[in-house]
Protein backbone atom coordinates (compact mmCIF):
# COMPACT_ATOMS: atom_id res chain seq x y z
CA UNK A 1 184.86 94.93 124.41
CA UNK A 2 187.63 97.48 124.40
CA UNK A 3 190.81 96.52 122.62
CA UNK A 4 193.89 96.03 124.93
CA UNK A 5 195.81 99.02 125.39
CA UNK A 6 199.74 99.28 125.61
CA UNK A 7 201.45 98.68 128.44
CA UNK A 8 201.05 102.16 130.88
CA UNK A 9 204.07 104.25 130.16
CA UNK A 10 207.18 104.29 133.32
CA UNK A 11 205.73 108.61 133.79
CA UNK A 12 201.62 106.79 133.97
CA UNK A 13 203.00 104.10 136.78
CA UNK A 14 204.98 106.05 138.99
CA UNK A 15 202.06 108.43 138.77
CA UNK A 16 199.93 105.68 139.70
CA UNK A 17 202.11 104.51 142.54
CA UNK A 18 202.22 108.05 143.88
CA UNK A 19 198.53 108.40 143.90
CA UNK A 20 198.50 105.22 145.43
CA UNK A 21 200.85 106.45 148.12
CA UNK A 22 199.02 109.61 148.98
CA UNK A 23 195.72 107.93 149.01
CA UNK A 24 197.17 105.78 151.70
CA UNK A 25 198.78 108.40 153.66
CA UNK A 26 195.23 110.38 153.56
CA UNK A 27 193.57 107.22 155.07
CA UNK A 28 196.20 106.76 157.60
CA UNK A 29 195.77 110.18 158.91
CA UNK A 30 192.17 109.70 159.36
CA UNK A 31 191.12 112.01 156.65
CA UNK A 32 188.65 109.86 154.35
CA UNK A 33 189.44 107.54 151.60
CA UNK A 34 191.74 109.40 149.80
CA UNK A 35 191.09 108.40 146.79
CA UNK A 36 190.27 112.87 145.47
CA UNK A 37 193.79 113.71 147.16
CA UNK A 38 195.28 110.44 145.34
CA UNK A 39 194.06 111.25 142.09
CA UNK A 40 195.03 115.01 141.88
CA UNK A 41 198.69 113.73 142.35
CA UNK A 42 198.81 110.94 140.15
CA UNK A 43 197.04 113.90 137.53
CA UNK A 44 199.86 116.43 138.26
CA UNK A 45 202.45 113.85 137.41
CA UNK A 46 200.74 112.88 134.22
CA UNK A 47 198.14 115.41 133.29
CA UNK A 48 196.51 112.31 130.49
CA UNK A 49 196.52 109.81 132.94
CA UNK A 50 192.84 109.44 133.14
CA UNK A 51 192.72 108.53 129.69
CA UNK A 52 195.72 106.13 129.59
CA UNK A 53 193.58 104.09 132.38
CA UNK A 54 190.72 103.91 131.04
CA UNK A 55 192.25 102.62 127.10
CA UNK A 56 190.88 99.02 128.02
CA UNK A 57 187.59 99.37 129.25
CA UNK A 58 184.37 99.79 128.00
CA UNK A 59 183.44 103.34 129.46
CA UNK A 60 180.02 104.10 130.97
CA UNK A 61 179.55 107.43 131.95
CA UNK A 62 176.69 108.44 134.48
CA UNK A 63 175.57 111.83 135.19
CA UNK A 64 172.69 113.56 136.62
CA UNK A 65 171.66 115.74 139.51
CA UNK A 66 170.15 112.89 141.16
CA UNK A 67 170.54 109.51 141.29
CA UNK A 68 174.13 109.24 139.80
CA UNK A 69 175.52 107.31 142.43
CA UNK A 70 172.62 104.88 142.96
CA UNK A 71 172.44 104.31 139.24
CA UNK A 72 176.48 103.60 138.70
CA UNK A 73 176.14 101.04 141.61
CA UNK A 74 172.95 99.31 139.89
CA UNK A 75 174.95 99.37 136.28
CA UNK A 76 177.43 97.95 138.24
CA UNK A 77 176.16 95.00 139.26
CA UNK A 78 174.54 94.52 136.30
CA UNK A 79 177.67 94.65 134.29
CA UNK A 80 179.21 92.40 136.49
CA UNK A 81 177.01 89.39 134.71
CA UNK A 82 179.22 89.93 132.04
CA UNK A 83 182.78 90.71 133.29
CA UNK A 84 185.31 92.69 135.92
CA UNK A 85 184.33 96.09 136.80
CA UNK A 86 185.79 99.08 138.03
CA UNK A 87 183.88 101.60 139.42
CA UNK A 88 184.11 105.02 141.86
CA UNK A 89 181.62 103.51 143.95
CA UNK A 90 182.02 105.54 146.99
CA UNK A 91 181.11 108.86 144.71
CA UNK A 92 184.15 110.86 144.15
CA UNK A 93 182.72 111.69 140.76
CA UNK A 94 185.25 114.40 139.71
CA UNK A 95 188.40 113.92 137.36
CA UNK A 96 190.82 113.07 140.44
CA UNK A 97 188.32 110.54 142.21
CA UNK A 98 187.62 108.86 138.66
CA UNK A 99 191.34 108.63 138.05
CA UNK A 100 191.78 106.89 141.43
CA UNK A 101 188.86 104.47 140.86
CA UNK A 102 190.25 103.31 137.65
CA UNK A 103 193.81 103.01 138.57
CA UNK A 104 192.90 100.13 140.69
CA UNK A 105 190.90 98.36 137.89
CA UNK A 106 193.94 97.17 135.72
CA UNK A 107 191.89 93.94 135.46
CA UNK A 108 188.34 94.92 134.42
CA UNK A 109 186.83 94.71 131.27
CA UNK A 110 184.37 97.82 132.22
CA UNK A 111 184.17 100.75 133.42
CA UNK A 112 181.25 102.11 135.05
CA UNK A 113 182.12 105.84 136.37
CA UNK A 114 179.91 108.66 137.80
CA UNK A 115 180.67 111.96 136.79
CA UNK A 116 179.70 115.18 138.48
CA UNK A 117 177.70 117.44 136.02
CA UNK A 118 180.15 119.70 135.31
CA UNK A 119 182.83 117.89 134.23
CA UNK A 120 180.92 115.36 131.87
CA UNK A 121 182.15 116.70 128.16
CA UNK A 122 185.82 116.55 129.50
CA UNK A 123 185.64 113.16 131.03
CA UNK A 124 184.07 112.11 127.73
CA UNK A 125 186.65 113.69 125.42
CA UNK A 126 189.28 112.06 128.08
CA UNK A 127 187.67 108.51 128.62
CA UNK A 128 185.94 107.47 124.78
CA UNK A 129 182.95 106.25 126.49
CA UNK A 130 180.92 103.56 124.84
CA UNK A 131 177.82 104.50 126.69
CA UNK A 132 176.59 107.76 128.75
CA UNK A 133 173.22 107.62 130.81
CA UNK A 134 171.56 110.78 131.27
CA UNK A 135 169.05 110.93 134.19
CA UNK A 136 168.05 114.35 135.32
CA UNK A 137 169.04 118.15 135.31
CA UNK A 138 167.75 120.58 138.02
CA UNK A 139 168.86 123.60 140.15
CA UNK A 140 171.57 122.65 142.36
CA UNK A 141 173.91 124.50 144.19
CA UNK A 142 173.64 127.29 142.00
CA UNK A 143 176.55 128.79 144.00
CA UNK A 144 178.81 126.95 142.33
CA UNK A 145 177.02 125.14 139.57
CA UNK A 146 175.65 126.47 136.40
CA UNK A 147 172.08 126.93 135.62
CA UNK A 148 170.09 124.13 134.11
CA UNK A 149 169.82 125.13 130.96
CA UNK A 150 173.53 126.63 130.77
CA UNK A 151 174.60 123.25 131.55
CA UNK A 152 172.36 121.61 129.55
CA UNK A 153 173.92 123.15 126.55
CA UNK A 154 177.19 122.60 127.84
CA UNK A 155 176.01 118.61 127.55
CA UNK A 156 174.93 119.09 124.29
CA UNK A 157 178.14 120.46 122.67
CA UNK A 158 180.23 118.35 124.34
CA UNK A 159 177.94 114.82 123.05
CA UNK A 160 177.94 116.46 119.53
CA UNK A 161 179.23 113.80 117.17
CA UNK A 162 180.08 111.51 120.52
CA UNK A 163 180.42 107.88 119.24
CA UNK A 164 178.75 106.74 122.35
CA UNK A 165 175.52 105.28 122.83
CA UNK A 166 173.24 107.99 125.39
CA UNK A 167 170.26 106.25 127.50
CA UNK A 168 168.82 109.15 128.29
CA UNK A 169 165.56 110.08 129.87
CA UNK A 170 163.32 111.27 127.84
CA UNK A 171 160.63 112.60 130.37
CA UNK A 172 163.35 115.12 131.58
CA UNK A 173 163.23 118.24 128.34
CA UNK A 174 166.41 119.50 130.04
CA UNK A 175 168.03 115.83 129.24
CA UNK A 176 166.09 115.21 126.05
CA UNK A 177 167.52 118.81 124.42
CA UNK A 178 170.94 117.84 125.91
CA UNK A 179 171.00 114.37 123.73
CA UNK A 180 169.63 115.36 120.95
CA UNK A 181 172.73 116.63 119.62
CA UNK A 182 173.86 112.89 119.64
CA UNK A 183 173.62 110.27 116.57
CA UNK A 184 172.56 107.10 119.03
CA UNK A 185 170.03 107.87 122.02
CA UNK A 186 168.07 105.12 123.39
CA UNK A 187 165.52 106.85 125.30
CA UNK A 188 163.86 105.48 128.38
CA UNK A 189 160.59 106.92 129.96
CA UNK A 190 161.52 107.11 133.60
CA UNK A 191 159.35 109.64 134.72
CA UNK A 192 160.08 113.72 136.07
CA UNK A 193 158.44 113.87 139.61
CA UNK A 194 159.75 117.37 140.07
CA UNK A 195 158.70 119.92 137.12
CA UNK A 196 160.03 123.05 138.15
CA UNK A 197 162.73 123.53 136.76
CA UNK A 198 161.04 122.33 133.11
CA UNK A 199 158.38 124.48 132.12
CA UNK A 200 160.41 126.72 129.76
CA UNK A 201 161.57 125.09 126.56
CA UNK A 202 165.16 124.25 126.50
CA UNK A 203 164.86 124.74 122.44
CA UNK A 204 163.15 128.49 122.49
CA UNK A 205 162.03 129.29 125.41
CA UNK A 206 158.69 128.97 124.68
CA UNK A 207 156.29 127.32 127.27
CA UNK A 208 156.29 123.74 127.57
CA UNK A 209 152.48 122.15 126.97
CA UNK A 210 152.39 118.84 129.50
CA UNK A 211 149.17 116.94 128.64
CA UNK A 212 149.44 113.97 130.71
CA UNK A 213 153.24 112.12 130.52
CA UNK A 214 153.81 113.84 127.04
CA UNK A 215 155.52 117.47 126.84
CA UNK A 216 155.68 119.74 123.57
CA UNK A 217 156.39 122.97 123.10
CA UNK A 218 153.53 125.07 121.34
CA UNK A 219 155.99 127.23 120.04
CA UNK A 220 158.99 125.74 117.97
CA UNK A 221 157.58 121.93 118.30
CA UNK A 222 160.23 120.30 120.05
CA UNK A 223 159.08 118.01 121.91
CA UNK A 224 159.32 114.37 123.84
CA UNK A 225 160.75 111.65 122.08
CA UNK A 226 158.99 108.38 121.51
CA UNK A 227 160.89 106.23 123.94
CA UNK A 228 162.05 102.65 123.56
CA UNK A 229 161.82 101.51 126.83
CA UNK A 230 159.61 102.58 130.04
CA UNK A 231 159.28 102.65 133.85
CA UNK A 232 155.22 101.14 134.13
CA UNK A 233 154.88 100.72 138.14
CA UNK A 234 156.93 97.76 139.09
CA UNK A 235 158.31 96.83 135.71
CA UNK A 236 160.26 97.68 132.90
CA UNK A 237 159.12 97.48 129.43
CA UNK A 238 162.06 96.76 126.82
CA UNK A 239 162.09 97.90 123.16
CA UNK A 240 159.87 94.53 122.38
CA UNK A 241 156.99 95.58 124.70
CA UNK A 242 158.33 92.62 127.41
CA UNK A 243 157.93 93.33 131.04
CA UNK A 244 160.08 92.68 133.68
CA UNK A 245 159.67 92.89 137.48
CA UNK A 246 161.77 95.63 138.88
CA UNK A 247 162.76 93.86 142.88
CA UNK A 248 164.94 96.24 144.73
CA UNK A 249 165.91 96.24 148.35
CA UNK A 250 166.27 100.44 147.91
CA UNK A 251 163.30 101.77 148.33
CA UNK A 252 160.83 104.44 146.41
CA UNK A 253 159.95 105.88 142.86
CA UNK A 254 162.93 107.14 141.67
CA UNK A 255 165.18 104.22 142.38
CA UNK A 256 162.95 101.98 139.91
CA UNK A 257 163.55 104.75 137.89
CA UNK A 258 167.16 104.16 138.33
CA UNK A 259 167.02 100.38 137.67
CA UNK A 260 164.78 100.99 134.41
CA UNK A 261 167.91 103.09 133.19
CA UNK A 262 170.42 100.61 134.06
CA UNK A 263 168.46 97.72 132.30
CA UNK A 264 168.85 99.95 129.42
CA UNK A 265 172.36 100.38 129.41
CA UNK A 266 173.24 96.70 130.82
CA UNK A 267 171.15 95.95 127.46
CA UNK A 268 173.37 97.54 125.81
CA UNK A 269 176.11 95.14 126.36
CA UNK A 270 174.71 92.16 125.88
CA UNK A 271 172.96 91.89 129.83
CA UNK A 272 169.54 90.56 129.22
CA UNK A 273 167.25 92.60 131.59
CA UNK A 274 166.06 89.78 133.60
CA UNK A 275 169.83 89.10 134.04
CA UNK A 276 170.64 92.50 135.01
CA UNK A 277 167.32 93.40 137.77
CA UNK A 278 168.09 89.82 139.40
CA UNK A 279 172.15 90.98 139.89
CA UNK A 280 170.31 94.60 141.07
CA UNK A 281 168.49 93.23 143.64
CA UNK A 282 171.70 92.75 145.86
CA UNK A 283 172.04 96.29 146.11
CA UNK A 284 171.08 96.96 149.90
CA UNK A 285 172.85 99.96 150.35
CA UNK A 286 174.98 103.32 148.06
CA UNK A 287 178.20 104.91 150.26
CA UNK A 288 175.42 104.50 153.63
CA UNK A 289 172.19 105.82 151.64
CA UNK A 290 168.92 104.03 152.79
CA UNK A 291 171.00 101.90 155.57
CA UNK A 292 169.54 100.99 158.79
CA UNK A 293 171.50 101.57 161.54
CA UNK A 294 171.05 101.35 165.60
CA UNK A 295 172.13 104.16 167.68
CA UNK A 296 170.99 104.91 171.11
CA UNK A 297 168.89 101.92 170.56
CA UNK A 298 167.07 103.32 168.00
CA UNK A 299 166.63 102.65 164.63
CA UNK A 300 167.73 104.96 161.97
CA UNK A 301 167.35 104.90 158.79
CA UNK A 302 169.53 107.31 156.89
CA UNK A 303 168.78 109.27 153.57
CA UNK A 304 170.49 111.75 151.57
CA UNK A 305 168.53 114.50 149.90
CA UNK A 306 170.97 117.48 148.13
CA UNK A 307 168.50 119.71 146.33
CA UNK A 308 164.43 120.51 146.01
CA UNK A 309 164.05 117.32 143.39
CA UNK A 310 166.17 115.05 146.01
CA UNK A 311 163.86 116.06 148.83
CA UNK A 312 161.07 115.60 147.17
CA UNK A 313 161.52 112.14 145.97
CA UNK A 314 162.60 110.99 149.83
CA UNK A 315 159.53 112.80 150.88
CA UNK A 316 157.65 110.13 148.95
CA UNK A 317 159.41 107.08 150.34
CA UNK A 318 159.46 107.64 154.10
CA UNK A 319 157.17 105.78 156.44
CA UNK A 320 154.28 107.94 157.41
CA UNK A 321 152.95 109.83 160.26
CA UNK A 322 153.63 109.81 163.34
CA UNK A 323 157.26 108.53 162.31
CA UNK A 324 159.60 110.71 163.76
CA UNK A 325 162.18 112.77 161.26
CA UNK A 326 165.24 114.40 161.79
CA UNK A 327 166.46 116.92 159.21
CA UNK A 328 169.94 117.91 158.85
CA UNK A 329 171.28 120.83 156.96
CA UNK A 330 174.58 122.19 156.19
CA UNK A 331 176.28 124.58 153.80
CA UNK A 332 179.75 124.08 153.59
CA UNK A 333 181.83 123.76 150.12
CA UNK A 334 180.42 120.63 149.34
CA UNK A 335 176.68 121.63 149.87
CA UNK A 336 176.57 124.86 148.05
CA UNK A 337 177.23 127.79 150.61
CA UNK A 338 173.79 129.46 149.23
CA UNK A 339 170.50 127.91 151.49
CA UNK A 340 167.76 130.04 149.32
CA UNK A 341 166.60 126.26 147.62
CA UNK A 342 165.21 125.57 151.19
CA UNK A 343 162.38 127.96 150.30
CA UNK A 344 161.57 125.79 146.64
CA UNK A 345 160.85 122.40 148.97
CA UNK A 346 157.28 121.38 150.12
CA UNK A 347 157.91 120.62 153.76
CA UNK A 348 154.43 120.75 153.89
CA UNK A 349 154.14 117.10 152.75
CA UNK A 350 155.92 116.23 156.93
CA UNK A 351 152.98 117.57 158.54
CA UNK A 352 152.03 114.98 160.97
CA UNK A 353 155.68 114.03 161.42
CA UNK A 354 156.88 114.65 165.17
CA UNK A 355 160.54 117.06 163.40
CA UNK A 356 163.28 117.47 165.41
CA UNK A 357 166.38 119.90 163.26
CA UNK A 358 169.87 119.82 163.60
CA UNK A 359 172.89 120.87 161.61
CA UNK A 360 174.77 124.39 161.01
CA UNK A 361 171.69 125.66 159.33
CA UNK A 362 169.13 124.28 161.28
CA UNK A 363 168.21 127.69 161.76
CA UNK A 364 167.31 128.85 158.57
CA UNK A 365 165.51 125.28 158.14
CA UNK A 366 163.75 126.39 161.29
CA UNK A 367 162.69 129.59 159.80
CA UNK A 368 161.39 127.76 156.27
CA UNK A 369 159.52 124.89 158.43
CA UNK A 370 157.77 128.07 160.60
CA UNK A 371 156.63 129.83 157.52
CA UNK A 372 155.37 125.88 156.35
CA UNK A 373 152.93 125.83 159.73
CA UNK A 374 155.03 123.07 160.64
CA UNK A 375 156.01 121.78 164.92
CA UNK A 376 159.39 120.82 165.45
CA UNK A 377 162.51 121.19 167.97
CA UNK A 378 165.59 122.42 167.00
CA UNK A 379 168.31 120.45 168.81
CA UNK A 380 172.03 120.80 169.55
CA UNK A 381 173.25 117.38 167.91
CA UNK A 382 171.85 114.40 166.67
CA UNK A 383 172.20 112.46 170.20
CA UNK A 384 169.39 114.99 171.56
CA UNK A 385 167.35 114.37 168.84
CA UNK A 386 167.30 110.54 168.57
CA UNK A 387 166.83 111.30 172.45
CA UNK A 388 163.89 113.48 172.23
CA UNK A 389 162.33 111.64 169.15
CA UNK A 390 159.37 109.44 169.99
CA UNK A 391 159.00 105.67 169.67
CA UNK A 392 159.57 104.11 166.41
CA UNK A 393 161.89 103.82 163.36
CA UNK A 394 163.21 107.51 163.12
CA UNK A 395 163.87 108.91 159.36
CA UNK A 396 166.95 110.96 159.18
CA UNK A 397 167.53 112.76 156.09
CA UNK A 398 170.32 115.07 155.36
CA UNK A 399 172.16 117.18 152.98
CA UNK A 400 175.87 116.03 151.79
CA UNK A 401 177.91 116.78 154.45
CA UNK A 402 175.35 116.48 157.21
CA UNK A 403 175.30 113.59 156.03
CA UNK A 404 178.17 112.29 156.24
CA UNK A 405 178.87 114.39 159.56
CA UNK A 406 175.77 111.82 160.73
CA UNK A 407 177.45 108.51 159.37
CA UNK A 408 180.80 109.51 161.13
CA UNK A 409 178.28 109.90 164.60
CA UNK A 410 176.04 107.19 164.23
CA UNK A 411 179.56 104.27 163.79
CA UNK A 412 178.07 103.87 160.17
């Protein structure tokens, strides 16, 4: 456990109070949580705020182009078998949304933060993590974030010489050359469904052999490290070859994924894994992702998909054919402005799926689903396309702000 720290300084509480203040007027004025707008002035009037908060807890950082959010809610719960946590569980996964999260967790004994990819090494340096999962790197928004293997070295020299303990996936070579540059990794095996943007070794550049689950590189040798503990179907096998049922109400592949990484780390402090699935098994629901919700009288079930890897992995959990979808795609700040990573997704796998498009680029998804050989109607807003859908649970899946632009629509 993390020693006590002193007593926040008078500069760290009014800053506190002010971000407190501002997050509330933000909510007042209808204009989300607050907590980004909060944080950025509690950080102007005390630039080391973020580490000042976080002196007392035990730090877990999560980061990864998918699955952050779901995995900090599943470490969450698990953590909470051992003590109070504080988390940023509604996502706002830069420095000001951390620093709000944690200035309302003067009581906890952990803290369990995402962190958007970018920002990882300086949240690190700031926050003296005791433990940093690593799930995934692969192109997204490329507008505005790096490329993969740009910020994959940016990982590793920032984890050089960390004292933290990285659970890192070692099925990911993007993740695995990222951690290797740190003393402790416990590696888990929780599978790459999307390859693409891992055929090149991060190492040399050489081509990556994949014979079955294993990857090497034929040139330099680097290659996949033996991992301690596994995703195997609907269990997860610990460093002493145990298996334990994996019972989620979220659905698919890559959530048991998620869940085998968050064993790891609950592990890690002291959570036995049988502890930690059971407490994971509440989790219904992440900030509205995979909730069921009745509009129109109709069923919905909403999903969020950011990038080609995200798409593909909700591909694979939908209900199939005929189940109506409806896509939704925008590309505003928050998206990525650049919609070329439309043309990297296999739409093909909808065929059979009565598509209906909406969104301010439902056009260009129109174009991408034509050159697929797909049918679908593009529609003016998501009340003509529930309208227009036919019988049956409808699958909406969306990009960030479509997303939430749905949520806002649908009273969820």
């Amino acid at each position: 456990m993390a020693g006590n720290s002193e007593p926040l300084s008078p500069r760290a509480k009014l800053a506190v109070t002010a971000g407190k203040a501002a997050a509330a007027v933000s909510r007042a004025a209808g204009r989300g949580s607050g907590s980004v707008i909060g944080g950025k002035v509690a950080l102007r009037l005390d630039p080391d705020l973020l580490g000042r908060l976080a002196q007392h807890l035990d730090v877990i950082l999560v980061s990864a182009t998918n699955g952050k959010t779901t995995t900090t809610r599943l470490i969450a719960e698990a953590l909470r078998a051992a003590g109070p946590v504080v988390s940023n569980a509604l996502g706002a996964n830069m420095p000001a949304g951390i620093t709000s999260a944690l200035a309302g967790g003067s009581d906890a004994r952990y803290g369990v933060i995402e962190v958007d990819e970018k920002y990882l090494a300086g949240v690190a340096r700031d926050t003296e993590p005791k433990a940093i999962a690593l799930l995934n790197l692969s192109r997204d928004q490329l507008d505005r974030a790096a490329e993969t293997r740009m910020l994959a070295e940016k990982w590793r020299e920032g984890l050089t010489g960390s004292k933290a303990v990285v659970i890192a996936n070692a099925d990911d070579p993007l993740i695995v050359w990222a951690a290797s540059s740190s003393p402790n990794v416990v590696w888990v095996a929780a599978g790459q469904e999307w390859k693409d943007d891992a055929w090149s070794c991060p190492s040399c550049g050489g081509v990556l052999q994949r014979p079955g689950d294993d990857w090497v590189c034929g040139e330099c040798g680097f290659r996949r490290p033996v991992p301690s503990w596994a995703l195997n179907g609907d269990y997860v096998l610990d460093p002493h070859g145990a298996a334990w049922p994996i019972q989620l109400q979220l659905p698919g592949r890559a959530n048991k994924a998620n869940a085998a990484t968050s064993a790891a780390v609950a592990a890690t402090f002291g959570v036995p894994p049988q502890v930690a699935l059971e407490r994971m098994y509440q989790v219904q629901a992440v900030a509205g992702r995979y909730d069921v919700v009745t509009f129109q009288e109709r069923q919905l079930r909403l999903l969020l998909a950011k990038n080609p890897a995200g798409w593909l992995e909700t591909f694979s959990l939908i209900d199939p054919p005929p189940t109506p979808v409806i896509l939704s795609v925008n590309a505003r700040g928050a998206d990525g402005t650049d919609t070329s990573w439309l043309w990297d997704v296999d739409y093909t796998r909808l065929a059979g799926h009565p598509i209906c498009l909406i969104g301010d680029r439902k056009l260009d998804l129109a174009v991408r689903l034509e050159v697929a050989g797909l049918d679908f109607r593009v529609c003016a807003d998501a009340d003509e396309a529930v309208r227009i859908s036919p019988p049956g649970r409808i699958e909406v899946i969306a990009n960030y702000t479509a997303f939430q632009d749905l949520r806002r629509r649908v009273g969820n």
